[in-house]
PDB file of N, CA and C in Angstrom:
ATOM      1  N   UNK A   1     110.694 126.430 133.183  1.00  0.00           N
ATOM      2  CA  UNK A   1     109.672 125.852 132.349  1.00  0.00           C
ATOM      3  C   UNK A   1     110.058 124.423 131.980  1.00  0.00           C
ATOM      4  N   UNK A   2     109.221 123.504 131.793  1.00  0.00           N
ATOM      5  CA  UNK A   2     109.765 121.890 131.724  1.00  0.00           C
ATOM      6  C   UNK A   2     109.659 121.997 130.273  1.00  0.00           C
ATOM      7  N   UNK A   3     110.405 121.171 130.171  1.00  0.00           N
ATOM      8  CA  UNK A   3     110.653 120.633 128.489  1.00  0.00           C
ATOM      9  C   UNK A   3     109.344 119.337 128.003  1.00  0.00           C
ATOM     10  N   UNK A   4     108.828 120.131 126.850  1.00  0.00           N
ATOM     11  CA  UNK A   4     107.938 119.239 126.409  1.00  0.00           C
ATOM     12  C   UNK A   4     108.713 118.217 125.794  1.00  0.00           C
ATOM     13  N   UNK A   5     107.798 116.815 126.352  1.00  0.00           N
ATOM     14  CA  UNK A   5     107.937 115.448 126.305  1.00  0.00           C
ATOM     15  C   UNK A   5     107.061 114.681 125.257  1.00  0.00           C
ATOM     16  N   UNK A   6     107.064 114.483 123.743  1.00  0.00           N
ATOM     17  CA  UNK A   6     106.784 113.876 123.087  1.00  0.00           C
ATOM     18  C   UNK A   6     106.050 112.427 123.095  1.00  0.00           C
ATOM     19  N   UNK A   7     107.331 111.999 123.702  1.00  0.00           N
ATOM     20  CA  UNK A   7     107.188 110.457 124.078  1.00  0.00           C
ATOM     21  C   UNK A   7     106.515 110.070 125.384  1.00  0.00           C
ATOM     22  N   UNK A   8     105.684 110.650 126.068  1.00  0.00           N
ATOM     23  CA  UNK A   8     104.851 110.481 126.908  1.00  0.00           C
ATOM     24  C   UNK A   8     104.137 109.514 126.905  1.00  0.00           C
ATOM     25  N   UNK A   9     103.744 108.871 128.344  1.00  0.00           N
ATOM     26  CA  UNK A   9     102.420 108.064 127.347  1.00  0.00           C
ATOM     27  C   UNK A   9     101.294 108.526 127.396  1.00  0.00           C
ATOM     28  N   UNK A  10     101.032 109.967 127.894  1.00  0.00           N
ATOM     29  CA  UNK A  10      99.220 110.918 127.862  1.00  0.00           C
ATOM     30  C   UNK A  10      99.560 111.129 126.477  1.00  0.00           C
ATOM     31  N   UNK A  11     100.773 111.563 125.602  1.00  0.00           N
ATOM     32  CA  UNK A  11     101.007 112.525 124.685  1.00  0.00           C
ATOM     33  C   UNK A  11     100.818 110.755 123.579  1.00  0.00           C
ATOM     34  N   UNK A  12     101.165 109.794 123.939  1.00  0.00           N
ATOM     35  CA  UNK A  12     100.782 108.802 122.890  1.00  0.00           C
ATOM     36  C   UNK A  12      99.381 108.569 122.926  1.00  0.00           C
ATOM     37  N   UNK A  13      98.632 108.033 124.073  1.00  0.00           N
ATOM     38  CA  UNK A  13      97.602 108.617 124.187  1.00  0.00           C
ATOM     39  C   UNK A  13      96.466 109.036 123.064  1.00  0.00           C
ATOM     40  N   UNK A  14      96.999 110.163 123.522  1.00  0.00           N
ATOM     41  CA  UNK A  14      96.404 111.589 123.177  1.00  0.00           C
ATOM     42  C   UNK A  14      96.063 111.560 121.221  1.00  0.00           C
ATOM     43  N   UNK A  15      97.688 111.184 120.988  1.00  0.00           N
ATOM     44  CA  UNK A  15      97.748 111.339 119.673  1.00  0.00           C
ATOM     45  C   UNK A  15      96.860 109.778 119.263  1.00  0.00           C
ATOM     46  N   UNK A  16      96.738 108.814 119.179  1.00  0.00           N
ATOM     47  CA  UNK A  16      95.851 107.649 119.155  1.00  0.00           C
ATOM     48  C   UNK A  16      94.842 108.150 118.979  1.00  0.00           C
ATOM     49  N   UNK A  17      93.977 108.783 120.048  1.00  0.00           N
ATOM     50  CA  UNK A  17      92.670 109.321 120.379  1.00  0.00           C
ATOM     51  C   UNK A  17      92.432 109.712 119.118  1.00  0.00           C
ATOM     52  N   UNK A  18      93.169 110.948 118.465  1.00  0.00           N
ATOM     53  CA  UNK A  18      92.922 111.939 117.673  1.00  0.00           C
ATOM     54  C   UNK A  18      93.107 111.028 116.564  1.00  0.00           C
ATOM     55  N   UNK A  19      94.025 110.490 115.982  1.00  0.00           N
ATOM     56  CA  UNK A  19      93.819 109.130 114.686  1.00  0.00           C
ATOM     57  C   UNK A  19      92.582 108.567 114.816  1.00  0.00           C
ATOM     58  N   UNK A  20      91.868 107.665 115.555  1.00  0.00           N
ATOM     59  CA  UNK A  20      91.347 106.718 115.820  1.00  0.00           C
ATOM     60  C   UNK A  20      90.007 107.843 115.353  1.00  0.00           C
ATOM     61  N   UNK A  21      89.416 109.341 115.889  1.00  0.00           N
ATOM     62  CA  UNK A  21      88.906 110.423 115.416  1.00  0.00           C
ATOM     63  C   UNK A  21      88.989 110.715 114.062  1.00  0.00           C
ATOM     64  N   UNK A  22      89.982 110.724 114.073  1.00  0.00           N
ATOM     65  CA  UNK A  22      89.814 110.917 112.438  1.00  0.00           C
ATOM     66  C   UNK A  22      89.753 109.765 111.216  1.00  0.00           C
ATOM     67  N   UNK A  23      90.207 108.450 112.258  1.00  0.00           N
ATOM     68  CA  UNK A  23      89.180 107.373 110.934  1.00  0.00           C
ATOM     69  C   UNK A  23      88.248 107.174 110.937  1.00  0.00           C
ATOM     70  N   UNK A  24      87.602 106.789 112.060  1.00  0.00           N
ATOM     71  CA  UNK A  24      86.031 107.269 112.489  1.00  0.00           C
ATOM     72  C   UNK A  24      85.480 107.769 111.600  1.00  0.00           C
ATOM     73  N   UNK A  25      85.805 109.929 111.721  1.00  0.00           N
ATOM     74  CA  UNK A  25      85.396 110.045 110.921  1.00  0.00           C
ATOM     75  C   UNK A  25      85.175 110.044 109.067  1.00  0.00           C
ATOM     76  N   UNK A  26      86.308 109.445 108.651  1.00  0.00           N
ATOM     77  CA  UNK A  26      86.494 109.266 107.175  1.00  0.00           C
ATOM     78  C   UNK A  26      85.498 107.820 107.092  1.00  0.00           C
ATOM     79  N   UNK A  27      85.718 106.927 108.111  1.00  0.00           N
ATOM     80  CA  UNK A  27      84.847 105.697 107.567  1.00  0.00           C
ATOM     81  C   UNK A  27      83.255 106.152 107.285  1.00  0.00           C
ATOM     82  N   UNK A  28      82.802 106.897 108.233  1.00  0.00           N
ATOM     83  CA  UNK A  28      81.485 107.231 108.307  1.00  0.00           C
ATOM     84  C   UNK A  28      81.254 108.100 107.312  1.00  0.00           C
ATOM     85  N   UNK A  29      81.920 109.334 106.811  1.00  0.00           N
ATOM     86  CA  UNK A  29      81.881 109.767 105.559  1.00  0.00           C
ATOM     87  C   UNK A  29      81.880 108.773 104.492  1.00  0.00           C
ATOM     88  N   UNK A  30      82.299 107.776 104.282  1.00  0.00           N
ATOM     89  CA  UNK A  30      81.909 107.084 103.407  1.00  0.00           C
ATOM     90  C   UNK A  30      81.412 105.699 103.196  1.00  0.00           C
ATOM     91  N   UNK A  31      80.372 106.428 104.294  1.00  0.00           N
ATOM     92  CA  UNK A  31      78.915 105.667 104.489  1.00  0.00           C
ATOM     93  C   UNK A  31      78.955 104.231 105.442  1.00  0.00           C
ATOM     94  N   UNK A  32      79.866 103.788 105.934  1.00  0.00           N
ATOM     95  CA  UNK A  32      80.209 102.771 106.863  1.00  0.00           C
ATOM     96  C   UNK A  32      79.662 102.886 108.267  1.00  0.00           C
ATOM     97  N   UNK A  33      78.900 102.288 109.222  1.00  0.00           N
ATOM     98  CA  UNK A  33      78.120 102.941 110.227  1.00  0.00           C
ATOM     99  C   UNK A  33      78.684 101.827 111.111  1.00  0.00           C
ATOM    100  N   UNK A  34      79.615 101.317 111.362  1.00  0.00           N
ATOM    101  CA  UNK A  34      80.047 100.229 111.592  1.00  0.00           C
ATOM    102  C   UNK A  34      80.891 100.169 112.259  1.00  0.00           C
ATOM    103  N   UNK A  35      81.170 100.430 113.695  1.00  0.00           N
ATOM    104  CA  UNK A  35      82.517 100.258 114.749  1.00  0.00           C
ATOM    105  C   UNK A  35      83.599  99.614 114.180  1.00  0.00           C
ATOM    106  N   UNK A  36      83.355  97.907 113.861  1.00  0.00           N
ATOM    107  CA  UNK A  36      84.347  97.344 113.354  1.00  0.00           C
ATOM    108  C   UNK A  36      84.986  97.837 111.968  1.00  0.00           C
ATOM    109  N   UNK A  37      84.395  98.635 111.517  1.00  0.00           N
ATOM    110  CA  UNK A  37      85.065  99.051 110.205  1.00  0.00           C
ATOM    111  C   UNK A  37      86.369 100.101 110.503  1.00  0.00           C
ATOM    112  N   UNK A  38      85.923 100.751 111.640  1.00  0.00           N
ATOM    113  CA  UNK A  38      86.760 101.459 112.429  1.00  0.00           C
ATOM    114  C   UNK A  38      87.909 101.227 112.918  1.00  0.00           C
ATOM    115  N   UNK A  39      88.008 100.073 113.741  1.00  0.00           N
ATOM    116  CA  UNK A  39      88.925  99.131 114.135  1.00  0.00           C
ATOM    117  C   UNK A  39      89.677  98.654 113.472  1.00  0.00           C
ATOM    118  N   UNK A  40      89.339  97.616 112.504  1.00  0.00           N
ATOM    119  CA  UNK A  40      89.700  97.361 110.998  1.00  0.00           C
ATOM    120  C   UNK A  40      91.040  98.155 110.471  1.00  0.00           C
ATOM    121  N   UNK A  41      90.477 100.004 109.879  1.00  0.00           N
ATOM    122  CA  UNK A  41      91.264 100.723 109.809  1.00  0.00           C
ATOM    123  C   UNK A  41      92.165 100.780 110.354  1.00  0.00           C
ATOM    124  N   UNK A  42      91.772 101.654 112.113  1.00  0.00           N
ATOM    125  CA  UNK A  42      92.767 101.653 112.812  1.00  0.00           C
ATOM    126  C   UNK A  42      94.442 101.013 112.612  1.00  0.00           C
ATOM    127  N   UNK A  43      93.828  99.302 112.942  1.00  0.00           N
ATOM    128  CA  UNK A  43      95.510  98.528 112.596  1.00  0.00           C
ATOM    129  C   UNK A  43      95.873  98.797 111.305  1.00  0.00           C
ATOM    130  N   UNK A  44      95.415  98.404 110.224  1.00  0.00           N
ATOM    131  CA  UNK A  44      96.152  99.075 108.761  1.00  0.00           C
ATOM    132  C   UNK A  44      96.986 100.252 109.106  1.00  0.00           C
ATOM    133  N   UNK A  45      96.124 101.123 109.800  1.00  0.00           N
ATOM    134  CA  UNK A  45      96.903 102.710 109.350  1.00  0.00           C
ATOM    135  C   UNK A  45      98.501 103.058 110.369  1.00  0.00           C
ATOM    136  N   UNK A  46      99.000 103.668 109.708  1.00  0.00           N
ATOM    137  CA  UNK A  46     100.059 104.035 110.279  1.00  0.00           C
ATOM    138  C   UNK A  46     100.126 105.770 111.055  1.00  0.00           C
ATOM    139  N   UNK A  47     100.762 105.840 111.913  1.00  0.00           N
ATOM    140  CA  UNK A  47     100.775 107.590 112.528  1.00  0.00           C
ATOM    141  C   UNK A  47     101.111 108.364 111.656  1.00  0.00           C
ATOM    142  N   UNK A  48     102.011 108.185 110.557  1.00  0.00           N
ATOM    143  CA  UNK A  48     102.043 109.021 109.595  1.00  0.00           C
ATOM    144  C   UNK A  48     101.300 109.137 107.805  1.00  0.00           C
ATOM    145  N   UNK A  49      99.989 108.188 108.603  1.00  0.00           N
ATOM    146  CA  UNK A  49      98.965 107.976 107.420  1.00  0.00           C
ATOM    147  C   UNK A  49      98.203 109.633 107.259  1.00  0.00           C
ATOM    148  N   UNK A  50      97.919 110.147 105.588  1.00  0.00           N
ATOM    149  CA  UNK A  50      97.261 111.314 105.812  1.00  0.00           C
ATOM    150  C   UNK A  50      95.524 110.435 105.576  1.00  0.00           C
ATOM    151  N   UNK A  51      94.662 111.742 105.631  1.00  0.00           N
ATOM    152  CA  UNK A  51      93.440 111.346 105.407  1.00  0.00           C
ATOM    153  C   UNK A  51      93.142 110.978 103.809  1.00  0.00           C
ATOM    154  N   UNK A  52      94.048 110.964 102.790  1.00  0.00           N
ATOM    155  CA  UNK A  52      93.912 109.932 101.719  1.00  0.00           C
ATOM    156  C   UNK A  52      94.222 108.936 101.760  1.00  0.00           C
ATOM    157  N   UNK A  53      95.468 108.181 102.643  1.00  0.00           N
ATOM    158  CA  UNK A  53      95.860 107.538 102.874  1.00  0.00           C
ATOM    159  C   UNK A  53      94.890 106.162 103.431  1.00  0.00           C
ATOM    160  N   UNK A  54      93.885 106.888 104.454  1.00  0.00           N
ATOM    161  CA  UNK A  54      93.139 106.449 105.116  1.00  0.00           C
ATOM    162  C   UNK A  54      91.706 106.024 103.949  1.00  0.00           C
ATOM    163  N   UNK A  55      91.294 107.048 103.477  1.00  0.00           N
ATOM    164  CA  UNK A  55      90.229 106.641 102.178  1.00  0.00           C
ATOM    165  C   UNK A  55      90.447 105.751 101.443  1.00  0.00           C
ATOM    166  N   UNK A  56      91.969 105.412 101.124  1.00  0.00           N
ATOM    167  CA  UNK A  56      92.530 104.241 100.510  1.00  0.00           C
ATOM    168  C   UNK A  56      92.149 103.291 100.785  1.00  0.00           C
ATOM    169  N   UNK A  57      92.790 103.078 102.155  1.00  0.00           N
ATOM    170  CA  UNK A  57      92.310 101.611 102.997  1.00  0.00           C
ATOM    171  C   UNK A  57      91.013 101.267 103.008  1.00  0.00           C
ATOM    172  N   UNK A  58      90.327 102.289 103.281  1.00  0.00           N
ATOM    173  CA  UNK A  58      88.933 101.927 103.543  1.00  0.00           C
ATOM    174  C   UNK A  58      87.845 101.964 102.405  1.00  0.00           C
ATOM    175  N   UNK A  59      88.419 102.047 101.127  1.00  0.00           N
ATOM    176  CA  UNK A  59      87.679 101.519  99.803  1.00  0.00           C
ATOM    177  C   UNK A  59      88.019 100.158  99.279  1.00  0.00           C
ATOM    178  N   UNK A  60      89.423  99.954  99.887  1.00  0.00           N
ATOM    179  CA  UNK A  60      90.234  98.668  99.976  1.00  0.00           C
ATOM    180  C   UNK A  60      89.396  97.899 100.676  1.00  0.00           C
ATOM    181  N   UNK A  61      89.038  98.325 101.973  1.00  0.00           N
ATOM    182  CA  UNK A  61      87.932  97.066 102.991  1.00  0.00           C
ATOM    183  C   UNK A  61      86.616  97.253 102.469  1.00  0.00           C
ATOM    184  N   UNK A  62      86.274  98.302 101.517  1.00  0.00           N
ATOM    185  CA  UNK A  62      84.694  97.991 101.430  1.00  0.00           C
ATOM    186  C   UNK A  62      85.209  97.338 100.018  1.00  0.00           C
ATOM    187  N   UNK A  63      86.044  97.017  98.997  1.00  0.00           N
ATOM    188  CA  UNK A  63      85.807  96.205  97.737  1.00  0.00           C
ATOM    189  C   UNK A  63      85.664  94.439  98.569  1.00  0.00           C
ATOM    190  N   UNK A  64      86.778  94.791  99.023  1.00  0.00           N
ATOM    191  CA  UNK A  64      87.024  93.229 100.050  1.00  0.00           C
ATOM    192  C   UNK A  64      85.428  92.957 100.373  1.00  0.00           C
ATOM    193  N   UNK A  65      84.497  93.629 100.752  1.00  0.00           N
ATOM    194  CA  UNK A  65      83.494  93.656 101.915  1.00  0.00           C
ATOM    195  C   UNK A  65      82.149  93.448 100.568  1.00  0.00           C
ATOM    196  N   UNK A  66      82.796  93.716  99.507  1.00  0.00           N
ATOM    197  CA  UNK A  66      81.508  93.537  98.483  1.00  0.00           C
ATOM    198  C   UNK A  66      81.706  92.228  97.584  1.00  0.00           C
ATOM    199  N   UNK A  67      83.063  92.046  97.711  1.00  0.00           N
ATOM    200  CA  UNK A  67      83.296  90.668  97.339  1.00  0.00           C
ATOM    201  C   UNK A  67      82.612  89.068  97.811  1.00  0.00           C
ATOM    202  N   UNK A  68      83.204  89.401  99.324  1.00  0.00           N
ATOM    203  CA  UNK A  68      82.568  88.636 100.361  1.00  0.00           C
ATOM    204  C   UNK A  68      81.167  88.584 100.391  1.00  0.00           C
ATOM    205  N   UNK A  69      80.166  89.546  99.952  1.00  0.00           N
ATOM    206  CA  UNK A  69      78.788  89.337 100.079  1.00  0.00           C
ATOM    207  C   UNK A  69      78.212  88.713  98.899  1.00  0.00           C
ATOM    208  N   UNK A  70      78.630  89.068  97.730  1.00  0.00           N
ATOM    209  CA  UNK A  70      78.484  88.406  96.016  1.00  0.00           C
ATOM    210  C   UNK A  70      79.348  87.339  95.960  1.00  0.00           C
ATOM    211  N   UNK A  71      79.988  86.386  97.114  1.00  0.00           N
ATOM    212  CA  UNK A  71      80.316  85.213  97.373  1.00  0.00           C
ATOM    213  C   UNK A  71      79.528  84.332  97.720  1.00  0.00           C
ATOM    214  N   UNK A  72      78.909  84.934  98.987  1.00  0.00           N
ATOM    215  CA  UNK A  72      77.874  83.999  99.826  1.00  0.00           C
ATOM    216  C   UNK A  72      76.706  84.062  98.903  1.00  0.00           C
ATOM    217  N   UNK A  73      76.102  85.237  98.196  1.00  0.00           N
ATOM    218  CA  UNK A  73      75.180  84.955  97.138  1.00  0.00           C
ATOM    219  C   UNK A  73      74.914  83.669  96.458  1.00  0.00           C
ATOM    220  N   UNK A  74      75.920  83.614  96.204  1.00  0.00           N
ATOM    221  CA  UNK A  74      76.430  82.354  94.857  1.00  0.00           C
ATOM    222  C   UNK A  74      75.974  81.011  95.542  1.00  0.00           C
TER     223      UNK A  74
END
């Protein structure tokens, strides 16, 4: 039987995929419909970010994101 390989690069991959899935879906849960908001996340987050971790950031980019609009208002 072969010894599972962690450090793969399907198995890095793989695990990316499934992050990148699950900010997705936390951004869109809170109401962001927005690819780049996605992306955004993505680099902030770290592999050992949990999904609060992630809600963090991304109330962090929408205060940033409400700032910026009640700027250009002005």
């Amino acid at each position: 039987m072969e010894e599972y390989d962690s450090k793969s690069p399907l198995n890095l991959i793989i695990i990316m995929y499934l992050q990148f899935i699950q900010i997705a879906s936390s951004v869109w849960k809170n109401g962001s419909k927005d690819v780049r908001d996605c992306i955004k996340i993505s680099k902030l987050a770290n592999a050992e970010d949990t999904e609060e971790d992630i809600n963090r950031l991304i109330s962090i980019l929408h205060q940033k994101h409400q700032h910026m609009i009640r700027k250009e208002r002005i």
